[in-house]
Structures are given as structure tokens and as C-alpha cells.
PDB file of N, CA and C in Angstrom:
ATOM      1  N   UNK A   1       2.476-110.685  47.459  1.00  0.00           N
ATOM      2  CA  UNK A   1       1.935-110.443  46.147  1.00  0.00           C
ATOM      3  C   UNK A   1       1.676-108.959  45.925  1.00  0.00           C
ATOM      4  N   UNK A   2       1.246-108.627  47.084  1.00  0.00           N
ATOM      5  CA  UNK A   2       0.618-106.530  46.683  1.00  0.00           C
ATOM      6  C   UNK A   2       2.114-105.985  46.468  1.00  0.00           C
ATOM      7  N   UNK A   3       3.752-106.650  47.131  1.00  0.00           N
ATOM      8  CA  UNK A   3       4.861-106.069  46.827  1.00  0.00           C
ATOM      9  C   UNK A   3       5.283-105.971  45.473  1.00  0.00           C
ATOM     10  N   UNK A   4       4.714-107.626  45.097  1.00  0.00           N
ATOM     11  CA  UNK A   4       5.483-107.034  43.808  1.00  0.00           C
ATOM     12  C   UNK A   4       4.505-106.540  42.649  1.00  0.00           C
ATOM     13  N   UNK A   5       2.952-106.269  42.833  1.00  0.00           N
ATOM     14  CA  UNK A   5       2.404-105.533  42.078  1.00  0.00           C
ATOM     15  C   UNK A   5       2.909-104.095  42.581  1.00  0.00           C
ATOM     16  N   UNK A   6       3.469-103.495  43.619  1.00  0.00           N
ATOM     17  CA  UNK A   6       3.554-102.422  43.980  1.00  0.00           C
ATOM     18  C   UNK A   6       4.832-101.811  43.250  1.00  0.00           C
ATOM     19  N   UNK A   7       5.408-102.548  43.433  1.00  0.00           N
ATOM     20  CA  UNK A   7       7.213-102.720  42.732  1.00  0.00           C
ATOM     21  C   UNK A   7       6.920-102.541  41.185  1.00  0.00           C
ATOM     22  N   UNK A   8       6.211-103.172  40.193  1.00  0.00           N
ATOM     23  CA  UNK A   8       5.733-103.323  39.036  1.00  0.00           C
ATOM     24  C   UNK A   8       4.796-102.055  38.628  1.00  0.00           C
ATOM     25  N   UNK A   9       4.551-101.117  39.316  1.00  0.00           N
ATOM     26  CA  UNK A   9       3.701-100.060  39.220  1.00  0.00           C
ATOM     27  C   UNK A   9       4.969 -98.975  39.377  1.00  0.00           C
ATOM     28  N   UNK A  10       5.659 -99.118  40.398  1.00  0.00           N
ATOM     29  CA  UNK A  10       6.316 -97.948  40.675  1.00  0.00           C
ATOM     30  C   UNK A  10       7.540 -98.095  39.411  1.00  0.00           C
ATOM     31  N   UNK A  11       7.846 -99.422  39.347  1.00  0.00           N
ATOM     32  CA  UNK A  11       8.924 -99.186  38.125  1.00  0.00           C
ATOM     33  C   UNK A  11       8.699 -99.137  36.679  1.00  0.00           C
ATOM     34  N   UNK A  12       7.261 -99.292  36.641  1.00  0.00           N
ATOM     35  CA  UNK A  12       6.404 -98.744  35.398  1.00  0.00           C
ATOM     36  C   UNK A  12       5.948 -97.317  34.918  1.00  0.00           C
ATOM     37  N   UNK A  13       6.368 -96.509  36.350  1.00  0.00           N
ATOM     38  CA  UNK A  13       6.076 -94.911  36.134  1.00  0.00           C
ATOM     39  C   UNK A  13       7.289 -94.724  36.206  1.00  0.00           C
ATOM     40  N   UNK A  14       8.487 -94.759  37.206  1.00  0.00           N
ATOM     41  CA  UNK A  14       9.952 -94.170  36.732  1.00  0.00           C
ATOM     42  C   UNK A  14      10.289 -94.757  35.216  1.00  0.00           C
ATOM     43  N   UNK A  15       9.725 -95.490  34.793  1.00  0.00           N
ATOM     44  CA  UNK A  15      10.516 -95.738  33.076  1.00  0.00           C
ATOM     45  C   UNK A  15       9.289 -94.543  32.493  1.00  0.00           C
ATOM     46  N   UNK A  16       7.993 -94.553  32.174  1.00  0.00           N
ATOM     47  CA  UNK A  16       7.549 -93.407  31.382  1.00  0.00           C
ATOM     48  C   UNK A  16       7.952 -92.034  32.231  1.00  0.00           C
ATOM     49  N   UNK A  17       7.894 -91.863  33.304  1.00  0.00           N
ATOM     50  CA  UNK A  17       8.394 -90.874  33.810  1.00  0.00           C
ATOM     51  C   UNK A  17       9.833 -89.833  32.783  1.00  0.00           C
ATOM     52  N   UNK A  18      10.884 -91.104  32.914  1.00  0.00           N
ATOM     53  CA  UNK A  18      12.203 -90.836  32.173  1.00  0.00           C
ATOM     54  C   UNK A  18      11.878 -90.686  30.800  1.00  0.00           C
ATOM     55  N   UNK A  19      11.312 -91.896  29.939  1.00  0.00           N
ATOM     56  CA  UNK A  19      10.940 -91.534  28.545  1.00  0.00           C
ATOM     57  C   UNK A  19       9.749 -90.933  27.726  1.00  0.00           C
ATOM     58  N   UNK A  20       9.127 -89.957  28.490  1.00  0.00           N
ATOM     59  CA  UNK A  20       8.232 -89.546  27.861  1.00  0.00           C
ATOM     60  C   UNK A  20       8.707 -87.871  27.686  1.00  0.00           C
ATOM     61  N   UNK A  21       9.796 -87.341  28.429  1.00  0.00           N
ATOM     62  CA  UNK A  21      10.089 -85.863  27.762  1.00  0.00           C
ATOM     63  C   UNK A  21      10.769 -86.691  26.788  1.00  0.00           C
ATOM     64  N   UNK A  22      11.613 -87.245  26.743  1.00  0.00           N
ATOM     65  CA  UNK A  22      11.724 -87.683  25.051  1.00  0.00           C
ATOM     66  C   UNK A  22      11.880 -87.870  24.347  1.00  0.00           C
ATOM     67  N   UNK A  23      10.276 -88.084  24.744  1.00  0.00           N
ATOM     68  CA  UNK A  23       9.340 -88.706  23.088  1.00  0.00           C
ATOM     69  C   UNK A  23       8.630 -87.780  23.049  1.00  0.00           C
ATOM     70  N   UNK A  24       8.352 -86.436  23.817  1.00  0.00           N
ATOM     71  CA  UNK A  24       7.997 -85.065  23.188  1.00  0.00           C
ATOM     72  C   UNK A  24       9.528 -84.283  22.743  1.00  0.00           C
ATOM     73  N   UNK A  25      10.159 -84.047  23.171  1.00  0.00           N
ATOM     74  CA  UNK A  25      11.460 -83.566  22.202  1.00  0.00           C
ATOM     75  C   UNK A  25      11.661 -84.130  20.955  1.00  0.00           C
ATOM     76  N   UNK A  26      11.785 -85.458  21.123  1.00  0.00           N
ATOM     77  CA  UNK A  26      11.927 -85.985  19.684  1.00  0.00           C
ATOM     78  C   UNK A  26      10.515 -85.203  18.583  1.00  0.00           C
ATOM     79  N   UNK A  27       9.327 -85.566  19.116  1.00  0.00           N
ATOM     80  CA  UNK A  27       8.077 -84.842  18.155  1.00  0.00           C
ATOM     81  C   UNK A  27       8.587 -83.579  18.270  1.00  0.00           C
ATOM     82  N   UNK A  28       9.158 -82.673  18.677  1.00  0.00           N
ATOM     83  CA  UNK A  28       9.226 -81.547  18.754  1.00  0.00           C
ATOM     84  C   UNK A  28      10.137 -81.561  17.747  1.00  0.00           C
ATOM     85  N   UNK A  29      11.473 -81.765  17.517  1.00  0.00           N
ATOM     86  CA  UNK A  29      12.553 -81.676  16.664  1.00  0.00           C
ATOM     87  C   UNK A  29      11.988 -82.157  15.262  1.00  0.00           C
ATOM     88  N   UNK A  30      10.963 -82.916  15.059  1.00  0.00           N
ATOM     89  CA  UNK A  30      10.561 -83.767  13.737  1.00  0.00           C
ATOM     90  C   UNK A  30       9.786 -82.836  13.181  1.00  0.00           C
ATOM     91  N   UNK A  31       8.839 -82.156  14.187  1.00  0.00           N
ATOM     92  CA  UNK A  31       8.056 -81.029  13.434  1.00  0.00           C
ATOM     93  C   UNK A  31       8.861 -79.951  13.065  1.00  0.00           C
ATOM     94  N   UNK A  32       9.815 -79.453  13.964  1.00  0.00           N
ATOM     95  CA  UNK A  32      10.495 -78.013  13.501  1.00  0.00           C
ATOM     96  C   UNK A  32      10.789 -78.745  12.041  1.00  0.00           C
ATOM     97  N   UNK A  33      11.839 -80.008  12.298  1.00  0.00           N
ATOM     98  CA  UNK A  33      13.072 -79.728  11.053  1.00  0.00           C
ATOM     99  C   UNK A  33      11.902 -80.018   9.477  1.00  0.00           C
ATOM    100  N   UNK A  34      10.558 -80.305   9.928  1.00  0.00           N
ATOM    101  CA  UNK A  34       9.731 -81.004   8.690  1.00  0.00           C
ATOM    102  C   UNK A  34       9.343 -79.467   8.668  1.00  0.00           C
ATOM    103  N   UNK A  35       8.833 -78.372   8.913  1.00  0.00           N
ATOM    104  CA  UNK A  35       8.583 -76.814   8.994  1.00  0.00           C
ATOM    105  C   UNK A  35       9.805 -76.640   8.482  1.00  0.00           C
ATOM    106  N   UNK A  36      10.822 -76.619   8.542  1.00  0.00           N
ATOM    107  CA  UNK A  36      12.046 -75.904   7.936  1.00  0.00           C
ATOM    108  C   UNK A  36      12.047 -76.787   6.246  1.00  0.00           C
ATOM    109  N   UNK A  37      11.928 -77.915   6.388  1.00  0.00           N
ATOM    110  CA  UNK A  37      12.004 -78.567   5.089  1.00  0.00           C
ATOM    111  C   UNK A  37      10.914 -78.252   4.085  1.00  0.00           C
ATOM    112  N   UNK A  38       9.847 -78.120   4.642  1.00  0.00           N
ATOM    113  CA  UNK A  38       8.451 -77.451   3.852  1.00  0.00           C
ATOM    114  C   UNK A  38       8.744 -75.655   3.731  1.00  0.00           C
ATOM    115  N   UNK A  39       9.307 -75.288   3.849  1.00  0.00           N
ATOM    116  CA  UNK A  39       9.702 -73.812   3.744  1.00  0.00           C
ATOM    117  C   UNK A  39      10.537 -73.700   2.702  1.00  0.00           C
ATOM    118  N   UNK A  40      11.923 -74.530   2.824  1.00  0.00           N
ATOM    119  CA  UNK A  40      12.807 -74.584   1.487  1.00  0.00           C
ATOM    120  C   UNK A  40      12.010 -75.398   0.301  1.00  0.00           C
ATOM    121  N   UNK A  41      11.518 -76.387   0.442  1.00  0.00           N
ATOM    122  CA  UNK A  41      10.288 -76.989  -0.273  1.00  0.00           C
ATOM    123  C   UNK A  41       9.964 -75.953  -1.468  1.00  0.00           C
ATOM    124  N   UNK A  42       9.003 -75.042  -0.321  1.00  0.00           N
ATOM    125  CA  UNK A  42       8.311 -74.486  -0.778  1.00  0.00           C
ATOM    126  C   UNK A  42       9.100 -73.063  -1.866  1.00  0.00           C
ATOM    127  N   UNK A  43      10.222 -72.511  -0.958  1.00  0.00           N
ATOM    128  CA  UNK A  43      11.263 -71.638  -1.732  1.00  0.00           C
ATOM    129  C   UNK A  43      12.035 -71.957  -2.701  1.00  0.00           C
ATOM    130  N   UNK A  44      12.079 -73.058  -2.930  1.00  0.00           N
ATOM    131  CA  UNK A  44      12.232 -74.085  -4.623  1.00  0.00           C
ATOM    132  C   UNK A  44      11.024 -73.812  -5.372  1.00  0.00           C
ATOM    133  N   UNK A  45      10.443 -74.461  -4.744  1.00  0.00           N
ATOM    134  CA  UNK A  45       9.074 -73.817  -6.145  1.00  0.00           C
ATOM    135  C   UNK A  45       8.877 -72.590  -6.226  1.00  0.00           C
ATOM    136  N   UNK A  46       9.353 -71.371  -5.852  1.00  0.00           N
ATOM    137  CA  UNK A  46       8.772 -70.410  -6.164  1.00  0.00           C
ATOM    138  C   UNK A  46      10.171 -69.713  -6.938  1.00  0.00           C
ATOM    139  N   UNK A  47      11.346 -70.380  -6.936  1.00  0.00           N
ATOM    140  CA  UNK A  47      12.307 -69.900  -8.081  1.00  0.00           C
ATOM    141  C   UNK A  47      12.143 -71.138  -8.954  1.00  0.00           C
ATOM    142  N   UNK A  48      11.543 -72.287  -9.200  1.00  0.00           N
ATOM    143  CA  UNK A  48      11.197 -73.260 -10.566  1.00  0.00           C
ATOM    144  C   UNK A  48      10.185 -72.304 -10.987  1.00  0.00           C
ATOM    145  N   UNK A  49       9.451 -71.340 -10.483  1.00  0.00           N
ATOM    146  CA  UNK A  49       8.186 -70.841 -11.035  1.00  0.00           C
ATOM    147  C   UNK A  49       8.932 -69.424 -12.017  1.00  0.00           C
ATOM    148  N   UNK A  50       9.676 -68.725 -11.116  1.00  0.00           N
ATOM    149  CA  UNK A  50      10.136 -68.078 -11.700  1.00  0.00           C
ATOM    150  C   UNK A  50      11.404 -67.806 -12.764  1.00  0.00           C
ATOM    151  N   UNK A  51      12.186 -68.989 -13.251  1.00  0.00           N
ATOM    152  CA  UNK A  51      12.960 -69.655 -13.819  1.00  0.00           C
ATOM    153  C   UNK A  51      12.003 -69.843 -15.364  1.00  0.00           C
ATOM    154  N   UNK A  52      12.432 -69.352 -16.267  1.00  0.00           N
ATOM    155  CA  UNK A  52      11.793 -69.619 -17.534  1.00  0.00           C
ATOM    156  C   UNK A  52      12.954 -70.568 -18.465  1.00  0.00           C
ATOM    157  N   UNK A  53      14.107 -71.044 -18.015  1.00  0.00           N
ATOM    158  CA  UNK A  53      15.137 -72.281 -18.460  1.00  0.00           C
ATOM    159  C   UNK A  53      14.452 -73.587 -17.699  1.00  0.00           C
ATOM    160  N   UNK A  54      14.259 -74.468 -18.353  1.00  0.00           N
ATOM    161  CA  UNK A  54      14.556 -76.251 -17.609  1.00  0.00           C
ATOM    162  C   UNK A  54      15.369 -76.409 -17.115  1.00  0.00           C
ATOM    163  N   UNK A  55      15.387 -77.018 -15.673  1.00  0.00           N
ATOM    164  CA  UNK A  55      16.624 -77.208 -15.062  1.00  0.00           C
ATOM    165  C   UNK A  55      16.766 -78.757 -14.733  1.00  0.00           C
ATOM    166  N   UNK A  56      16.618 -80.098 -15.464  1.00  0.00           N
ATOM    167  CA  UNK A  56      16.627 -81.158 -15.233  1.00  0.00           C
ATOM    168  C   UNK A  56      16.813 -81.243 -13.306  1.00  0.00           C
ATOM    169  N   UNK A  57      18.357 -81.153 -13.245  1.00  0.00           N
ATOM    170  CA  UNK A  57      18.600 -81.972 -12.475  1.00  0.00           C
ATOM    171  C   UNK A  57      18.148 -81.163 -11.016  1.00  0.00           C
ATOM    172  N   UNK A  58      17.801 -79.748 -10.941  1.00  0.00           N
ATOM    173  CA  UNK A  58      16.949 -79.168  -9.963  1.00  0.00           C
ATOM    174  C   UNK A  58      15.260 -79.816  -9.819  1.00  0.00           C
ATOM    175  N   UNK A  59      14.745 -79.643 -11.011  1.00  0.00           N
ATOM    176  CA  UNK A  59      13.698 -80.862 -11.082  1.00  0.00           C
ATOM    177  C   UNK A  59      13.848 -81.988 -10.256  1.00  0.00           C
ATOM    178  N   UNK A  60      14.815 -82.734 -10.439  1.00  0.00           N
ATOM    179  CA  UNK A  60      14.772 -84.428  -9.917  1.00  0.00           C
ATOM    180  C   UNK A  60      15.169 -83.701  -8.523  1.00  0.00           C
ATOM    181  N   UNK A  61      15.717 -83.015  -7.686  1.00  0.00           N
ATOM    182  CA  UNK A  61      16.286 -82.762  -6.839  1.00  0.00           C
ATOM    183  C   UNK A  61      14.960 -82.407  -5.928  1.00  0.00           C
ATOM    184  N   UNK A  62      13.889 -81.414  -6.444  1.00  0.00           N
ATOM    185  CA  UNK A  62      12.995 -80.911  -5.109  1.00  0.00           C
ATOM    186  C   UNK A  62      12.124 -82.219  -5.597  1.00  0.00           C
ATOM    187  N   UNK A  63      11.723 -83.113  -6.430  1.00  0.00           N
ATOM    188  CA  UNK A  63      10.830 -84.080  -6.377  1.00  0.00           C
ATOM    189  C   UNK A  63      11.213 -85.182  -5.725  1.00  0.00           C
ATOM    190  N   UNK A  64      12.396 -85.212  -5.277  1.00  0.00           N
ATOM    191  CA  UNK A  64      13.207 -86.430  -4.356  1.00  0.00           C
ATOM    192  C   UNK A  64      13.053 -85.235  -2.809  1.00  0.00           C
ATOM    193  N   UNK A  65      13.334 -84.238  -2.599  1.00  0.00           N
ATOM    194  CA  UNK A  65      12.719 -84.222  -1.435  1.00  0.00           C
ATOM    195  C   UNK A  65      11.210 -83.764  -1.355  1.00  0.00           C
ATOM    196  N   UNK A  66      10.838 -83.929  -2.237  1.00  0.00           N
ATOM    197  CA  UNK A  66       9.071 -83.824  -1.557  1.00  0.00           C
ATOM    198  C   UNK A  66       8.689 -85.009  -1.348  1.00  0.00           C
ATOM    199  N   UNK A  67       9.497 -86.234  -1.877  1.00  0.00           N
ATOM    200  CA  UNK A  67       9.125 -87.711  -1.459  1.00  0.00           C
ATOM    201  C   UNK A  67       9.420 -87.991  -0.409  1.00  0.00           C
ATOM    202  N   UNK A  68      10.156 -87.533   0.057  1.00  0.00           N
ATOM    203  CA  UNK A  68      11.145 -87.672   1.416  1.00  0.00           C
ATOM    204  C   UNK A  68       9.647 -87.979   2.316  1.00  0.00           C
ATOM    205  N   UNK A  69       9.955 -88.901   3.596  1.00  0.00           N
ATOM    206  CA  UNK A  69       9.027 -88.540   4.806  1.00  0.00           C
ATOM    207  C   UNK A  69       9.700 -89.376   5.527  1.00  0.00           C
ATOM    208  N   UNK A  70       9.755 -89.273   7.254  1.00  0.00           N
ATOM    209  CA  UNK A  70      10.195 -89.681   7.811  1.00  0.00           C
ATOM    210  C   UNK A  70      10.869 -89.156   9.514  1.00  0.00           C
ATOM    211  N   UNK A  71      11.399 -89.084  10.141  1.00  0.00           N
ATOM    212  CA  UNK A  71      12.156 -88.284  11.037  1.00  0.00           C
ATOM    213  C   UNK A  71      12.560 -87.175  10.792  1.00  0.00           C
ATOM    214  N   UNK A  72      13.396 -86.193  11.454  1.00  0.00           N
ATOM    215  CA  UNK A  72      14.629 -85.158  11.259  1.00  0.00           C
ATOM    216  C   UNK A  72      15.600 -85.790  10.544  1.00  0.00           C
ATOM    217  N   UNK A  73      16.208 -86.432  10.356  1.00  0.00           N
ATOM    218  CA  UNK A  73      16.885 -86.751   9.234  1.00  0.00           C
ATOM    219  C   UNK A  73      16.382 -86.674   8.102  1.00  0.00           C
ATOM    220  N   UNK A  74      15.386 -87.347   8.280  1.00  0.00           N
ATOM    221  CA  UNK A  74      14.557 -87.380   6.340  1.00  0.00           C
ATOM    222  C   UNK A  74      14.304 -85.847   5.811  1.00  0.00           C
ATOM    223  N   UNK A  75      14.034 -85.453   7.368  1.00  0.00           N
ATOM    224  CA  UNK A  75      13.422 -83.332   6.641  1.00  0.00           C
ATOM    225  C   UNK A  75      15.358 -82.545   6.397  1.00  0.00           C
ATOM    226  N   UNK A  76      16.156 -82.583   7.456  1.00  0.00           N
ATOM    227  CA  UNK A  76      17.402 -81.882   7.020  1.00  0.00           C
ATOM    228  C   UNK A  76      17.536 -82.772   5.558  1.00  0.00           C
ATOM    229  N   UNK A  77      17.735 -83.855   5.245  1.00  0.00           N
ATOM    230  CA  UNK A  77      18.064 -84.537   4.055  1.00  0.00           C
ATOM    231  C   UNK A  77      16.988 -83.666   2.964  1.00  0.00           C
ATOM    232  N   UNK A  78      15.726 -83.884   3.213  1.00  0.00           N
ATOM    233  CA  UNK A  78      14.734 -82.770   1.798  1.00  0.00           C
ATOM    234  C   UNK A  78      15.286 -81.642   1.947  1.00  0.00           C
ATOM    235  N   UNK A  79      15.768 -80.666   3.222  1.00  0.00           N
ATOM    236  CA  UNK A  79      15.426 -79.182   3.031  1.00  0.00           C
ATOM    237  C   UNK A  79      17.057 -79.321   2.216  1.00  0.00           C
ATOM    238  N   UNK A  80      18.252 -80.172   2.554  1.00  0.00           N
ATOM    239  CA  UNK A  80      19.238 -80.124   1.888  1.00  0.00           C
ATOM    240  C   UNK A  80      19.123 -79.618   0.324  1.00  0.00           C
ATOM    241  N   UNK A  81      18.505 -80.874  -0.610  1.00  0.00           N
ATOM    242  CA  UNK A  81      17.524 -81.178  -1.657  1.00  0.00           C
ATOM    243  C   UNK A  81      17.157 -80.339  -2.290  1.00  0.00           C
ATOM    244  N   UNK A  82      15.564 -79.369  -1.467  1.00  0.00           N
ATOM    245  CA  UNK A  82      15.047 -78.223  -1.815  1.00  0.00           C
ATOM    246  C   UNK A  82      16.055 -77.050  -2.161  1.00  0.00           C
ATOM    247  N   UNK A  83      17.345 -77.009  -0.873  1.00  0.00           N
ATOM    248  CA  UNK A  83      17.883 -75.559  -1.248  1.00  0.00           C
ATOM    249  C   UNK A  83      18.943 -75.951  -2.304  1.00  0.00           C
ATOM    250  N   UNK A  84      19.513 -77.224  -2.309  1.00  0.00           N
ATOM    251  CA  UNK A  84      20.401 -77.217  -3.548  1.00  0.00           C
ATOM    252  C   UNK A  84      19.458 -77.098  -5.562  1.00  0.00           C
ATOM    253  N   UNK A  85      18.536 -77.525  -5.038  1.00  0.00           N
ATOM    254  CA  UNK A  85      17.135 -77.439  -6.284  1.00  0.00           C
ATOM    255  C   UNK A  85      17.144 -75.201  -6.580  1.00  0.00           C
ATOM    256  N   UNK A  86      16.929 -75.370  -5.410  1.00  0.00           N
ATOM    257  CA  UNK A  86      16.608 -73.515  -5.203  1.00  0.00           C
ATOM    258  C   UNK A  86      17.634 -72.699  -6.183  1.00  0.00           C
ATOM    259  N   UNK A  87      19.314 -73.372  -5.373  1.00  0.00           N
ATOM    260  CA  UNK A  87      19.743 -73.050  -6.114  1.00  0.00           C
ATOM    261  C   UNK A  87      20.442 -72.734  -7.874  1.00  0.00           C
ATOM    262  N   UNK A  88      20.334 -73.955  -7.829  1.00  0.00           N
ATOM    263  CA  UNK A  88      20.660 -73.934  -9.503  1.00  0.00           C
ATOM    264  C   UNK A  88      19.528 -73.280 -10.374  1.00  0.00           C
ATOM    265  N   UNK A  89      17.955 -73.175  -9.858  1.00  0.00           N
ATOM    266  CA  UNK A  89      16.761 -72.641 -10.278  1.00  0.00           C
ATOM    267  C   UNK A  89      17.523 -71.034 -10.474  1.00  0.00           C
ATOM    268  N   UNK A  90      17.997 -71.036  -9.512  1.00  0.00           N
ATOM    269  CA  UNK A  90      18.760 -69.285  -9.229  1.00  0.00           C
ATOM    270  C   UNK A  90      19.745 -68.974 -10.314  1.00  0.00           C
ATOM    271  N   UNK A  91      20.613 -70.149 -10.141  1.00  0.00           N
ATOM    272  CA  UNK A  91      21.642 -69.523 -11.083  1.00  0.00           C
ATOM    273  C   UNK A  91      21.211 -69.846 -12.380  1.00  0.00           C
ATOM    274  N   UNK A  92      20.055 -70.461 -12.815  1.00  0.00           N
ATOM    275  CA  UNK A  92      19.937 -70.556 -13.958  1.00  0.00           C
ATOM    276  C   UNK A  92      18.842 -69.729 -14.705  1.00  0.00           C
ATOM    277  N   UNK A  93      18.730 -68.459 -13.419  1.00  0.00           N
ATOM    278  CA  UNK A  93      17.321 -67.230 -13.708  1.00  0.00           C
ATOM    279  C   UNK A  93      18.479 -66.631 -13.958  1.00  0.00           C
ATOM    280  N   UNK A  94      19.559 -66.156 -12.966  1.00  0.00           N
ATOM    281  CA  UNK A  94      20.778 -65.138 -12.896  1.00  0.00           C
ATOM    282  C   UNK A  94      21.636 -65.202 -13.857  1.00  0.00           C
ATOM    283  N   UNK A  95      21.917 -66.407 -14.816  1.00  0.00           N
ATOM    284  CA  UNK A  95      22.866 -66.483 -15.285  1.00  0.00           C
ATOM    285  C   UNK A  95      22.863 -66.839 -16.586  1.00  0.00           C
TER     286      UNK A  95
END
């Protein structure tokens, strides 16, 4: 009986052993790419601010990724969002 509680202990630390770097890499990658997505986020609103034209469909664009939440996928998918929002805000100050 102490074998196979012993057996059941030791093969309970080689599995977190293996999956716990990760499940800190993974948190690690979710925070960068959500920091990169809150940056373009944020660099959309500050050409909607400075943009004195309506830009509908830049509008619907950074308010669909500020809804966004989720993994690294969900943040590359917003910061996508934000910088295509950014841009048309741009070309429609520039142009």
C-alpha cells in the first residue's frame, strides 16, 4: 500500500513538474500580447481624438476590439482591430 501511495506522489510531481513552466509561459504570452493590444487600443484613441471626420467603420472596429477578452489570440485579434481602426482614423486626418 505505501508503494502505491509512493508511486501516486512521485507521478503527481513529474506531471506538475512538466506542466507548470507552461502554464507560466502561457500567462506570460497572454499578458505581453494583452500589453501590446492595450497599447494599439490605446493608439486608436488617440488618432479618433485627433480626427475631426467620423469614421463609422474605424468606430465599430476599436469597439469590437475593446470587447475582445480572452487568450493571445483574442489580444493579436484586438491589437489587429485597434491598428486597422488607427489606421483609417489616419488616413482620414491625412487625407
Amino acid at each position: 500500500m505505501i508503494w502505491l501511495i509512493g508511486g501516486l506522489v512521485l507521478i503527481g510531481a513529474g506531471v506538475v513538474s512538466a506542466y507548470l513552466p507552461r502554464l507560466r509561459a502561457h500567462g506570460e504570452r497572454k499578458r505581453a500580447a494583452w500589453a501590446t493590444a492595450k497599447a494599439a487600443i490605446a493608439a486608436a484613441g488617440v488618432s479618433r481624438d485627433a480626427c475631426a471626420a467620423d469614421v463609422p467603420e474605424a468606430r465599430r472596429l476599436l469597439a469590437e476590439a475593446e470587447a475582445l477578452s480572452g487568450g493571445p489570440d483574442a489580444a493579436r485579434t484586438a491589437t489587429e482591430l485597434a491598428e486597422r481602426a488607427d489606421t483609417l482614423w489616419r488616413e482620414a486626418r491625412d487625407g
